[in-house]
Protein backbone atom coordinates (compact mmCIF):
# COMPACT_ATOMS: atom_id res chain seq x y z
CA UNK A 1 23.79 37.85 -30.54
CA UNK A 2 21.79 35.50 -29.72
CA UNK A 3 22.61 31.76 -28.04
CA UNK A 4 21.37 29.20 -29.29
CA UNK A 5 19.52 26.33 -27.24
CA UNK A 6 22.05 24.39 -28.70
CA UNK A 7 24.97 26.43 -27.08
CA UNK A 8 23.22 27.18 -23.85
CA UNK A 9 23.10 23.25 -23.48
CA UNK A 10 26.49 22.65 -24.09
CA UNK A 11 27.25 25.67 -21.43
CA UNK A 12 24.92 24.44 -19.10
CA UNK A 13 26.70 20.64 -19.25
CA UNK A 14 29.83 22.96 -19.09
CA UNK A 15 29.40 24.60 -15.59
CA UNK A 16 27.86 21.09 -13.53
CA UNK A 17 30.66 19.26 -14.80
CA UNK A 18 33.75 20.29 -12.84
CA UNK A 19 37.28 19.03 -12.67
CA UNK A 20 38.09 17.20 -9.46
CA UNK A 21 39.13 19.28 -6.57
CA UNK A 22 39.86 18.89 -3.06
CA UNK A 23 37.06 19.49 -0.22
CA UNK A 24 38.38 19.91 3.12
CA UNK A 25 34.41 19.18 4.79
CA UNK A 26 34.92 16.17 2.56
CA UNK A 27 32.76 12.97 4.46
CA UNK A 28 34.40 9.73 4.25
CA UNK A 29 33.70 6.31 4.53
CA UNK A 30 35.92 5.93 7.33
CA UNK A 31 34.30 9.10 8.97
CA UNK A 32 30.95 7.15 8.71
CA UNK A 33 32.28 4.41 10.76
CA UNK A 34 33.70 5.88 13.17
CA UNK A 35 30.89 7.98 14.11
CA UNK A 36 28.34 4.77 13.69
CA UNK A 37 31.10 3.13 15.92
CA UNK A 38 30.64 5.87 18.92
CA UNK A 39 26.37 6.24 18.41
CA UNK A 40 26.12 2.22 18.60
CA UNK A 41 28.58 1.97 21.45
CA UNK A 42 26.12 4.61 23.11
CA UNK A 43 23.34 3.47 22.58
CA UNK A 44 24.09 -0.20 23.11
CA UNK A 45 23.89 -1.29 19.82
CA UNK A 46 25.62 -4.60 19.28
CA UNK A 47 26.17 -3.76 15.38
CA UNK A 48 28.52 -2.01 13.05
CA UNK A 49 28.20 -0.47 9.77
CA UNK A 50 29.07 -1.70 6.43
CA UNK A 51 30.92 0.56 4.23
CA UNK A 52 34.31 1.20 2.33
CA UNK A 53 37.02 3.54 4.72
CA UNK A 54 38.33 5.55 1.12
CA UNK A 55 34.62 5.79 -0.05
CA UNK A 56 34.22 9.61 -1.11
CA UNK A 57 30.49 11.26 0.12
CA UNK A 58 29.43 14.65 0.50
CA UNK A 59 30.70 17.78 2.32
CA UNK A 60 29.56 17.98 5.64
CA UNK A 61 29.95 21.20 7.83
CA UNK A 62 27.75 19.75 10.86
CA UNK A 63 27.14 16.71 12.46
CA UNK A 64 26.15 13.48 10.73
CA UNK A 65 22.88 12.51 11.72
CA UNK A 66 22.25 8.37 12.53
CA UNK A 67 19.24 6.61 12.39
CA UNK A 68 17.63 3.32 11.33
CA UNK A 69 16.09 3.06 7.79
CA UNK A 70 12.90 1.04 9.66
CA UNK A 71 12.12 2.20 12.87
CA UNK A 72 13.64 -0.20 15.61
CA UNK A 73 15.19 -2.15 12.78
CA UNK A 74 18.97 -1.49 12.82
CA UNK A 75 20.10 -3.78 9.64
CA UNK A 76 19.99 -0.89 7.62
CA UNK A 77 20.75 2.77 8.47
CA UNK A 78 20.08 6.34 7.23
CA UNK A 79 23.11 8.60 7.25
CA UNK A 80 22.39 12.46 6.63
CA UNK A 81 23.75 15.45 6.86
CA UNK A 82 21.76 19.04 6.91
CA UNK A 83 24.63 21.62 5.87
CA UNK A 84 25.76 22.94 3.47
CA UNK A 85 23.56 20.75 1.59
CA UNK A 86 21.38 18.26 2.79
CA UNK A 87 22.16 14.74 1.92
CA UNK A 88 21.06 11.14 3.15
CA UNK A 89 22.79 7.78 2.32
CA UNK A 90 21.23 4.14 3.27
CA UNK A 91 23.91 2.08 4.73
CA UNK A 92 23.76 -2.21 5.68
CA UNK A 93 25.18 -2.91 9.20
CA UNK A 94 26.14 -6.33 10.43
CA UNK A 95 26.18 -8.41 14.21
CA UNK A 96 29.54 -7.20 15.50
CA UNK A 97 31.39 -10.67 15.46
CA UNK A 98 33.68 -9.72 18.48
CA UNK A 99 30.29 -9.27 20.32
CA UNK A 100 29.77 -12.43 23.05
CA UNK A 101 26.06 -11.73 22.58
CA UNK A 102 26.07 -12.56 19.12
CA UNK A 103 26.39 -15.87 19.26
CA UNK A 104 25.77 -16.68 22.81
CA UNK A 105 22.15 -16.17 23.02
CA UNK A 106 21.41 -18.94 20.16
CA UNK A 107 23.83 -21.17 21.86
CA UNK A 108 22.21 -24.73 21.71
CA UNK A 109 23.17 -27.54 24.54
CA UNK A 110 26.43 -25.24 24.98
CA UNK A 111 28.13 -26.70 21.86
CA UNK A 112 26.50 -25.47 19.12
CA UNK A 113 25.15 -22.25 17.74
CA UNK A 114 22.83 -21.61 15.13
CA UNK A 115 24.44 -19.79 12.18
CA UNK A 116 24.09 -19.28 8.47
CA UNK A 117 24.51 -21.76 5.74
CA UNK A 118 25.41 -21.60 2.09
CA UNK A 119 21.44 -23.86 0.81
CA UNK A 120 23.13 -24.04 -2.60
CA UNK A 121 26.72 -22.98 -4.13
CA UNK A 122 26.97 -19.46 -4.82
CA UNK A 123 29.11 -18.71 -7.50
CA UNK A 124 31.75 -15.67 -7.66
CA UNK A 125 29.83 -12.21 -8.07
CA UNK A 126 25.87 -13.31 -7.30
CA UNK A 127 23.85 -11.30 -5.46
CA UNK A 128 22.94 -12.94 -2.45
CA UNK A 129 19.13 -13.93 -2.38
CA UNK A 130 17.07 -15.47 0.50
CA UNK A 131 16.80 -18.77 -1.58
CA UNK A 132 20.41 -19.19 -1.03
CA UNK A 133 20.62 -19.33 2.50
CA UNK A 134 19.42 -20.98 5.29
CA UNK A 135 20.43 -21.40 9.09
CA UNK A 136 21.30 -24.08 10.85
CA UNK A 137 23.12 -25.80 13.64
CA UNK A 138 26.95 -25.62 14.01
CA UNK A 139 29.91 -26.57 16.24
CA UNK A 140 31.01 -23.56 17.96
CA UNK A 141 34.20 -23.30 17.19
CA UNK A 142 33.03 -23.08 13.15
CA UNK A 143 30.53 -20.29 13.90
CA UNK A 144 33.53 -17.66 15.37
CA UNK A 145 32.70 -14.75 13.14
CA UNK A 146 29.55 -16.29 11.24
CA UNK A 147 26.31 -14.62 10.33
CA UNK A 148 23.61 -15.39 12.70
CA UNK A 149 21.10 -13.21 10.68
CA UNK A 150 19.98 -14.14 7.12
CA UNK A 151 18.62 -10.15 6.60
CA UNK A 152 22.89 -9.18 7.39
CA UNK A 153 23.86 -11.17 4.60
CA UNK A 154 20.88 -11.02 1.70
CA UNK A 155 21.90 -8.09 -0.86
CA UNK A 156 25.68 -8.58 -0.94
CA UNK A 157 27.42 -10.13 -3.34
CA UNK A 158 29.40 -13.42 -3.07
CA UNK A 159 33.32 -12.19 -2.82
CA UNK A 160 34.46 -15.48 -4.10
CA UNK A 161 33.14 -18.74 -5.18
CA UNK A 162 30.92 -20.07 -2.59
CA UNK A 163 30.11 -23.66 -1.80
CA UNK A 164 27.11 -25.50 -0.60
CA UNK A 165 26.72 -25.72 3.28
CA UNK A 166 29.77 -23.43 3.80
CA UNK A 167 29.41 -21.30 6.73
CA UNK A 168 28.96 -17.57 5.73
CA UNK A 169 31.39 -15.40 7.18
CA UNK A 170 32.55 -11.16 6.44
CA UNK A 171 35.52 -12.50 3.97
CA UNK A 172 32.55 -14.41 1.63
CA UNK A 173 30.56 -10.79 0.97
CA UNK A 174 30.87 -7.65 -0.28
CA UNK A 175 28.45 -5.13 -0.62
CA UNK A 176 26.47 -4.78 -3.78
CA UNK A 177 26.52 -2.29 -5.78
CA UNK A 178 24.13 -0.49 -8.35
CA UNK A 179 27.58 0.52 -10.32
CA UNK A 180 30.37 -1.09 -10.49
CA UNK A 181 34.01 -0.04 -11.80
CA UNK A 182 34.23 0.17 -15.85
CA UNK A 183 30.40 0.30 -16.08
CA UNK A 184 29.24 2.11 -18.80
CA UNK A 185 27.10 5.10 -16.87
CA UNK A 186 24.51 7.57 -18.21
CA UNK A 187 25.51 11.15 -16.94
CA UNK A 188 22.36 13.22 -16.14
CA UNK A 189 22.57 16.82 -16.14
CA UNK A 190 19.76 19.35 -16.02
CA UNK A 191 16.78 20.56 -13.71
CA UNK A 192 13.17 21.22 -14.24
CA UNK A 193 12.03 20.44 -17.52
CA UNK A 194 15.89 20.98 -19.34
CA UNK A 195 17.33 17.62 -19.29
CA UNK A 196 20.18 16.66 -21.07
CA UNK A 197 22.39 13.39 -21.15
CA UNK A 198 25.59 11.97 -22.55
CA UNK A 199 27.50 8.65 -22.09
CA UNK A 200 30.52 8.12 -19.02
CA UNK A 201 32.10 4.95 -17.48
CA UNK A 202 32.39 4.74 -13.82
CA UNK A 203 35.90 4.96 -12.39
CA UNK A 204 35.11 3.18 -9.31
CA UNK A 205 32.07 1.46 -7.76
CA UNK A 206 29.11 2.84 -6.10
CA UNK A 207 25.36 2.02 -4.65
CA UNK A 208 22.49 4.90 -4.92
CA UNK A 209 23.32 8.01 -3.15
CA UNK A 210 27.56 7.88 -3.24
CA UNK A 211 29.42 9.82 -4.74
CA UNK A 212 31.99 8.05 -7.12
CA UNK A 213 34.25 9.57 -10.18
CA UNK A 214 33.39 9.03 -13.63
CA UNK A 215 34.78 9.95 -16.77
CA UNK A 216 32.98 11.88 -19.33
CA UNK A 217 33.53 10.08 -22.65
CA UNK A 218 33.55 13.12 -24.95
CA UNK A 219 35.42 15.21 -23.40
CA UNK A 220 37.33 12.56 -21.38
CA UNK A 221 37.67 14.56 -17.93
CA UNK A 222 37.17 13.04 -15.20
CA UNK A 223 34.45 14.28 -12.43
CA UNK A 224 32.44 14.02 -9.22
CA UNK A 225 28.88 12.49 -9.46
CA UNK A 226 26.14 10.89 -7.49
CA UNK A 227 24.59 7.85 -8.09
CA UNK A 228 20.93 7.93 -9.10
CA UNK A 229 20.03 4.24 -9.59
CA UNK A 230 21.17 1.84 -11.41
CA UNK A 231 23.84 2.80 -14.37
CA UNK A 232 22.81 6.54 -13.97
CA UNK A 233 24.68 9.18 -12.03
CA UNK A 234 24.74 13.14 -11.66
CA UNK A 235 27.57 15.36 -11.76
CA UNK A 236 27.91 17.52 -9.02
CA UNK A 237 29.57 20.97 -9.03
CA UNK A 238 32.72 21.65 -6.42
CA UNK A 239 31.30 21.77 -3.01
């Protein structure tokens, strides 16, 4: 007997949508950090890396490879990984704020620094643009920990309420994302010219290339994916 395209579908959506399961090559966000901690510290690289510690990526059976996004431009990185399946993931970094050199070098009449400014309030959840920024001069002992680079900061999203000529610091950001937990998510599942979709929710947030869970809403399991762009992701089988 023949199947029908109908059925062949359906068993196609079938075998790319697996059950959760555990991955011992399994590359964390916490693995990420650790080895952008030890290729910055070699290389001199007054920087670290901006990502989640329990963030779930691919398997990775090699090394990680580390480079910047923009050659000579370290604000954003390229994280990849050639085996068992190759894989990149774009990364933000930020000045290390325990780093002297941060600060020092912008020091101005040895009692201020030049740091960066809220221009306008930024409320709760807004992605950070370059209109809402600006640097300027401050006392020294307010700019411990502050951004001295508007390019570290523009992207993110405010963590909390944010108000005009504040001092932006780590605890005002988070990174933003292209999903975000409870989003309703269009699963993508096919190659070539097959395509088919169906509707999920995100179980957790994400930004494009990450893998996150998400529940399929017909069937109501719950499965690995990858995030596409914005509000679309692709299931991936166990690796």
């Amino acid at each position: 007997m023949k199947m029908t395209l109908k059925s062949l579908l359906a068993f196609f959506l079938v075998i790319l949508v697996q059950p959760l399961a555990a991955d011992n090559n399994m590359v964390y966000g916490a693995d990420i950090d650790a080895k952008v901690r030890t290729y910055f510290q070699a290389q001199q690289i007054s920087r670290e890396v901006i990502v989640s510690p329990k963030r779930a990526y691919f398997g990775c059976a090699g090394e990680l490879s580390i480079k910047p996004r923009l050659k000579g431009d370290w604000s954003t990185i390229s994280v990849s990984c050639s085996t068992p399946k190759k894989w990149v993931v774009t990364l933000r970094t930020s000045s290390r704020s325990d780093d002297p050199s941060a600060t020092n070098g912008q020091n101005i009449l040895g009692g201020a620094t030049k740091v960066v400014f809220a221009k306008n309030n930024i409320p709760m959840g807004k992605v950070i643009s370059s209109d809402d920024l600006e640097l300027k001069l401050a006392a020294n002992r307010s700019a411990h920990g502050a951004y001295t680079n508007l390019q570290d900061i523009i992207g993110h999203k405010a963590k909390k309420n944010i108000t005009r000529d504040a001092v932006l610091k780590s605890r005002h950001l988070i990174a933003a994302n292209d999903i975000d937990k409870d989003d309703d998510v269009l699963i993508v599942v096919g190659s070539g010219g097959l395509t088919i979709s169906t509707a999920g929710q995100a179980m957790e947030d994400g930004q494009v290339g990450e893998m996150i869970i998400v529940r399929n809403l017909s069937s109501n399991k719950e499965f690995k994916a990858v995030v596409l762009s914005e509000k679309k992701v692709r299931p991936l089988t166990n690796m």
